[in-house]
Protein backbone atom coordinates (compact mmCIF):
# COMPACT_ATOMS: atom_id res chain seq x y z
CA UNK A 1 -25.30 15.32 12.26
CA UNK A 2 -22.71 18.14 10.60
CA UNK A 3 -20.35 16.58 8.48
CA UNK A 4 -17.66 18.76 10.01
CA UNK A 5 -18.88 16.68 13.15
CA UNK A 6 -18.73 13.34 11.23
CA UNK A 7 -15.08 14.02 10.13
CA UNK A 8 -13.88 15.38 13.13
CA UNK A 9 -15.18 12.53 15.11
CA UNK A 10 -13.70 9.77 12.62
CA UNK A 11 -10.34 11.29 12.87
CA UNK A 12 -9.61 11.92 16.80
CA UNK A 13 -10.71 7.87 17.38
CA UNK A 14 -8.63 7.39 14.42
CA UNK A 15 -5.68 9.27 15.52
CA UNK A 16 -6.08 6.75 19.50
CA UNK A 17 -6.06 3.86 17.50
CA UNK A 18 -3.04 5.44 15.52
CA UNK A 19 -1.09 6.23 19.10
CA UNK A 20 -1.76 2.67 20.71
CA UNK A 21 -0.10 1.10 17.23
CA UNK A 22 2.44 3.52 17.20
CA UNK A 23 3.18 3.24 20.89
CA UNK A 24 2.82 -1.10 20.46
CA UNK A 25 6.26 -0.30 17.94
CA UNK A 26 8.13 2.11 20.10
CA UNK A 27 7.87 -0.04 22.96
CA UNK A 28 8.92 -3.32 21.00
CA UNK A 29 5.06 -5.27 21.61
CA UNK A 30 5.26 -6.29 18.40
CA UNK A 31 9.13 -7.94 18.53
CA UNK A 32 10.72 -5.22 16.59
CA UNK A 33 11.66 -1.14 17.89
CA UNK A 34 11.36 1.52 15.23
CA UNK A 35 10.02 5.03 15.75
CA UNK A 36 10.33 5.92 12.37
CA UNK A 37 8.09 3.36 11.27
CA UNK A 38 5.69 3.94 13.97
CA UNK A 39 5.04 7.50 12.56
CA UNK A 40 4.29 5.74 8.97
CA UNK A 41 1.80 4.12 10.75
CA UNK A 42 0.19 6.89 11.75
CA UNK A 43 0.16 8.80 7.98
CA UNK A 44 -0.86 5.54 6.79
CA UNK A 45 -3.89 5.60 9.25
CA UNK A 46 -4.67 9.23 8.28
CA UNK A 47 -4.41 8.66 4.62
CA UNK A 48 -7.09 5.77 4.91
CA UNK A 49 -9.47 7.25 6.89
CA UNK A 50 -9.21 10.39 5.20
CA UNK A 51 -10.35 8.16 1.96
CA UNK A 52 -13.17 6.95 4.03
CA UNK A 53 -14.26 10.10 5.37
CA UNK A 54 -14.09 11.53 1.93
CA UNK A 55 -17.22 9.19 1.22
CA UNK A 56 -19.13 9.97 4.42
CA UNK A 57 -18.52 13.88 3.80
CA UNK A 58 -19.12 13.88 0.43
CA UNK A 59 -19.10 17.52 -1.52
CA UNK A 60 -19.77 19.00 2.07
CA UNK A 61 -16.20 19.13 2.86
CA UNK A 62 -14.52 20.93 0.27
CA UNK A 63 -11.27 22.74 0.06
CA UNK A 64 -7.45 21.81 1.31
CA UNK A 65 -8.14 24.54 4.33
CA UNK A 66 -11.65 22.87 5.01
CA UNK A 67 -9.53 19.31 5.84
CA UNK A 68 -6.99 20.67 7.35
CA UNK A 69 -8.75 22.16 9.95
CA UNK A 70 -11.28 19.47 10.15
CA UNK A 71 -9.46 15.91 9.54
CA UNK A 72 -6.05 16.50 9.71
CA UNK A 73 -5.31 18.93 12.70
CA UNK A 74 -7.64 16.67 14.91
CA UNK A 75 -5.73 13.70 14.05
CA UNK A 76 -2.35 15.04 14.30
CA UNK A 77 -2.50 16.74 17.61
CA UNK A 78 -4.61 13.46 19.09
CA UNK A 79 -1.81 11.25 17.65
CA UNK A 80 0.89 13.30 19.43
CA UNK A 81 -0.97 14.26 22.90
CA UNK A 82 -2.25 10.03 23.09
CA UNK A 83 1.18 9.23 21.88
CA UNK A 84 2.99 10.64 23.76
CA UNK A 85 0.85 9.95 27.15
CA UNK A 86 1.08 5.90 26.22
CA UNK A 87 4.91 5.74 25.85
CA UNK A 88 5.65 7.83 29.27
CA UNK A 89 2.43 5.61 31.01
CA UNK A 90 2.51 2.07 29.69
């Protein structure tokens, strides 16, 4: 498989599991409310699994506009659309 495929993959399941623990904090599953925290979480996540998918990709990702496009956009918007859908639904 592409790497751009790998990475891409990696980071929109990483940015669900990012949502569901940053929707667990906004609606107080965990005993404590804090949005601001939540979105930590979420940067936290990204930082992480950008580190791992730095070792899957390898030198076939290179560049600041190569991960943007590839790790970090997928992640971000996933994060907000999943987000966003979990607070208004559950």
């Amino acid at each position: 498989m592409d790497a751009t495929i790998k990475v891409t993959s990696i980071h929109i399941v990483a940015g669900l599991v990012a949502a569901l623990l940053s929707t667990g904090l906004t609606l107080v599953c965990f005993g404590f409310k804090n949005d601001v925290f939540a979105f930590f979480i979420a940067v936290i996540v990204l930082y992480f699994i950008g580190q791992f998918s730095q070792k899957i990709a390898g030198d076939e990702i290179s560049g600041f506009s190569q991960w943007l496009w590839d790790g970090i956009a997928p992640f971000y918007f996933t994060w907000v659309i999943a987000f966003t859908l979990f607070v208004m639904y559950l």
